[in-house]
Protein backbone atom coordinates (compact mmCIF):
# COMPACT_ATOMS: atom_id res chain seq x y z
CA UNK A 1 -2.47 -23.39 -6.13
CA UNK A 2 -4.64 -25.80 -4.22
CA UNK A 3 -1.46 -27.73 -2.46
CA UNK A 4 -0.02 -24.08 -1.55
CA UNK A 5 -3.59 -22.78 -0.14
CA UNK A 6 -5.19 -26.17 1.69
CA UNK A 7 -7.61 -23.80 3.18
CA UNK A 8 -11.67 -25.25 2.63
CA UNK A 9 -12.92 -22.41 1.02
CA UNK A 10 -9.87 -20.16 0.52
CA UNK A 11 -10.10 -20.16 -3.63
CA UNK A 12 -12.00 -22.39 -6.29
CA UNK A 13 -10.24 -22.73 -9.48
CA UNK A 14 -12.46 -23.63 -12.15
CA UNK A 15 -11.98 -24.07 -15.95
CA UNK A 16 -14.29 -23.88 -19.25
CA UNK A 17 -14.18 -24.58 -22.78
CA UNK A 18 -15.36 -21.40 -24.09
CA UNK A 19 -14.98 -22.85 -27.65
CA UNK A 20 -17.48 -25.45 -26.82
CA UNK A 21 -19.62 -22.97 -24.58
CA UNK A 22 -19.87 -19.77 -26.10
CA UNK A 23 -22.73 -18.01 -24.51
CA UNK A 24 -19.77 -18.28 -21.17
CA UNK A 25 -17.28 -16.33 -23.47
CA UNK A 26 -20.34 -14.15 -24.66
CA UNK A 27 -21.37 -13.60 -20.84
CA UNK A 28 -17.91 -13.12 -19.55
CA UNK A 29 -16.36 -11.47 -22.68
CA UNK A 30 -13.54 -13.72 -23.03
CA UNK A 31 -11.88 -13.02 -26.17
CA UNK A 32 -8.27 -14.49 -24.83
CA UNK A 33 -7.40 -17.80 -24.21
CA UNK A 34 -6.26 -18.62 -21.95
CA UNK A 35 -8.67 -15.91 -19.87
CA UNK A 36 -8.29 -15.45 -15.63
CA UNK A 37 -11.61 -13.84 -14.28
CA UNK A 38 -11.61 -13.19 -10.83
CA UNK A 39 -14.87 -13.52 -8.59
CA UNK A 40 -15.00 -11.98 -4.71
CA UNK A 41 -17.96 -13.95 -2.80
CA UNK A 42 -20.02 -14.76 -6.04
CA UNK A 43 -19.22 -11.44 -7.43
CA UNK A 44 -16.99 -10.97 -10.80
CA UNK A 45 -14.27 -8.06 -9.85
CA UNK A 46 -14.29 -4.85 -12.07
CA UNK A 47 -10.91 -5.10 -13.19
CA UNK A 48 -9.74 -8.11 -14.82
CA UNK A 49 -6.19 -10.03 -15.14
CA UNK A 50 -4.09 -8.12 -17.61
CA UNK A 51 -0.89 -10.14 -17.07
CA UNK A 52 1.09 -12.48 -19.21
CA UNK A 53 -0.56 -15.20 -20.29
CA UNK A 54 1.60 -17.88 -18.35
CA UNK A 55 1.03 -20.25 -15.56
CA UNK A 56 3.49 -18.17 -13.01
CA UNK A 57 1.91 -14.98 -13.86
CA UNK A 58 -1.50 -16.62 -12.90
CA UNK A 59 -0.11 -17.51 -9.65
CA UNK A 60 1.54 -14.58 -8.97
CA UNK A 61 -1.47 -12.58 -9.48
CA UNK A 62 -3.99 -15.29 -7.26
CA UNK A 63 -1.21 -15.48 -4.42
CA UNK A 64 -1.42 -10.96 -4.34
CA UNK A 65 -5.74 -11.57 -4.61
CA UNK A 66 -5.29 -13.93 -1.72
CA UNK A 67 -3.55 -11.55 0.48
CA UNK A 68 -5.76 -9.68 2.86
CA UNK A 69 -7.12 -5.57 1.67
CA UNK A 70 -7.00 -4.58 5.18
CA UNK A 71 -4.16 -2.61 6.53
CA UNK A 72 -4.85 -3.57 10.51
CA UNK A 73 -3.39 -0.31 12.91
CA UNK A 74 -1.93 -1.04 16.06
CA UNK A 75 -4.06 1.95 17.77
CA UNK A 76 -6.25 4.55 15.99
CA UNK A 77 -3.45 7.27 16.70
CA UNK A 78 -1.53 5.22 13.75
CA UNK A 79 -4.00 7.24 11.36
CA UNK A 80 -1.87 10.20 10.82
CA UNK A 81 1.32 8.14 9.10
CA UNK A 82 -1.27 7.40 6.40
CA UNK A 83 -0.37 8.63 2.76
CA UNK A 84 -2.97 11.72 2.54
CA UNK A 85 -2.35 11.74 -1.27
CA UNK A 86 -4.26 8.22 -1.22
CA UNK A 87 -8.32 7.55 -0.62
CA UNK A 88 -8.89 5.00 2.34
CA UNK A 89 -11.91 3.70 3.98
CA UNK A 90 -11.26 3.42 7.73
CA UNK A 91 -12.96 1.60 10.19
CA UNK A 92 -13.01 1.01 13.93
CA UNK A 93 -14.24 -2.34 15.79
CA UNK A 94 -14.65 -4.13 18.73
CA UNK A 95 -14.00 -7.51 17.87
CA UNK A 96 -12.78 -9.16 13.92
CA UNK A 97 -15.68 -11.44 14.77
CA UNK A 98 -18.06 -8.87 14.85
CA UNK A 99 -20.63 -8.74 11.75
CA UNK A 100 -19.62 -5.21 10.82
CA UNK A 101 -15.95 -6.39 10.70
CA UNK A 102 -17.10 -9.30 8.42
CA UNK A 103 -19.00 -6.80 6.39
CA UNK A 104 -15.83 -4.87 5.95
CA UNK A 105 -13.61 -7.54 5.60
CA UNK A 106 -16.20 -8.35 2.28
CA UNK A 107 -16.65 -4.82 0.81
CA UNK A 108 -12.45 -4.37 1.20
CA UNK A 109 -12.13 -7.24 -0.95
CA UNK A 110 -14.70 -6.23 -3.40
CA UNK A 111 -13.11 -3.14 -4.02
CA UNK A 112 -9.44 -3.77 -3.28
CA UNK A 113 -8.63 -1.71 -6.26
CA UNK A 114 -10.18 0.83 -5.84
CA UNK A 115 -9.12 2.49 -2.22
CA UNK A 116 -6.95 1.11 0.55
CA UNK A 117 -9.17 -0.23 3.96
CA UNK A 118 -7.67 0.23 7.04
CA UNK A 119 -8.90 -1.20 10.54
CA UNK A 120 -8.44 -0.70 13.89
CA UNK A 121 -9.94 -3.64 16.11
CA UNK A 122 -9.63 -3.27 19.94
C-alpha cells in the first residue's frame, strides 16, 4: 500500500500483537486475527472491515477508504439527477481551500457510510 499511495500523510499502516498486548484487543475488541480497524483523522470509524481475511481483500477495501466521499457537481442545477430514495448532505462553497470545505471534506469522511456528501465549489 505505501509504494501505491507515496502521498506524506495519505494512510499509516500500523500493526500490533494483540496476543502480547491485550488491553489493545480489549480496547479495540479484536477477537479476529488478523483484525483491519479503520481510523478517519484520529477517529476509529463505526463500521469495521467485514471482508475476507486476505491480504487483497485488505487492499481492496483501503484503496475504496482512500477514495474521496464527495460527489463534486459541475453547477448546483446538477442537484435534481440525485437519487431522492438516498439521504445526502449537500454543500455549497466558494473555494476547496476554504475552512468550511475542509470541515466538510472531514465530517464526509467520518461518516462515509452513513449518507452520500455532495459539493458544489464555484
Amino acid at each position: 500500500i505505501a509504494k501505491e499511495y507515496p502521498q506524506q500523510n495519505l494512510i499509516a499502516i500500523g500493526k500490533v500483537d494483540c496476543d502480547s498486548d491485550n488491553a489493545i484487543a480489549t480496547k479495540y475488541h479484536v477477537n479476529k486475527y488478523p483484525t483491519l480497524k479503520l481510523f478517519r483523522h484520529g477517529i476509529m470509524t463505526k463500521r469495521e472491515y467485514r471482508g475476507a481475511r486476505q491480504v487483497d481483500a485488505f487492499f481492496d477495501f483501503i484503496r475504496k477508504q482512500i477514495e474521496s466521499s464527495i460527489t463534486k457537481l459541475s453547477t448546483p442545477s446538477d442537484l435534481i439527477t440525485l437519487d431522492l430514495k438516498k439521504r445526502y448532505i449537500v454543500g455549497h462553497f466558494d473555494d476547496e481551500n476554504s475552512d468550511n470545505y475542509k470541515m466538510f471534506t472531514k465530517i464526509a469522511g467520518l461518516l462515509r457510510d452513513e449518507c452520500h456528501f455532495v459539493a458544489s465549489v464555484n
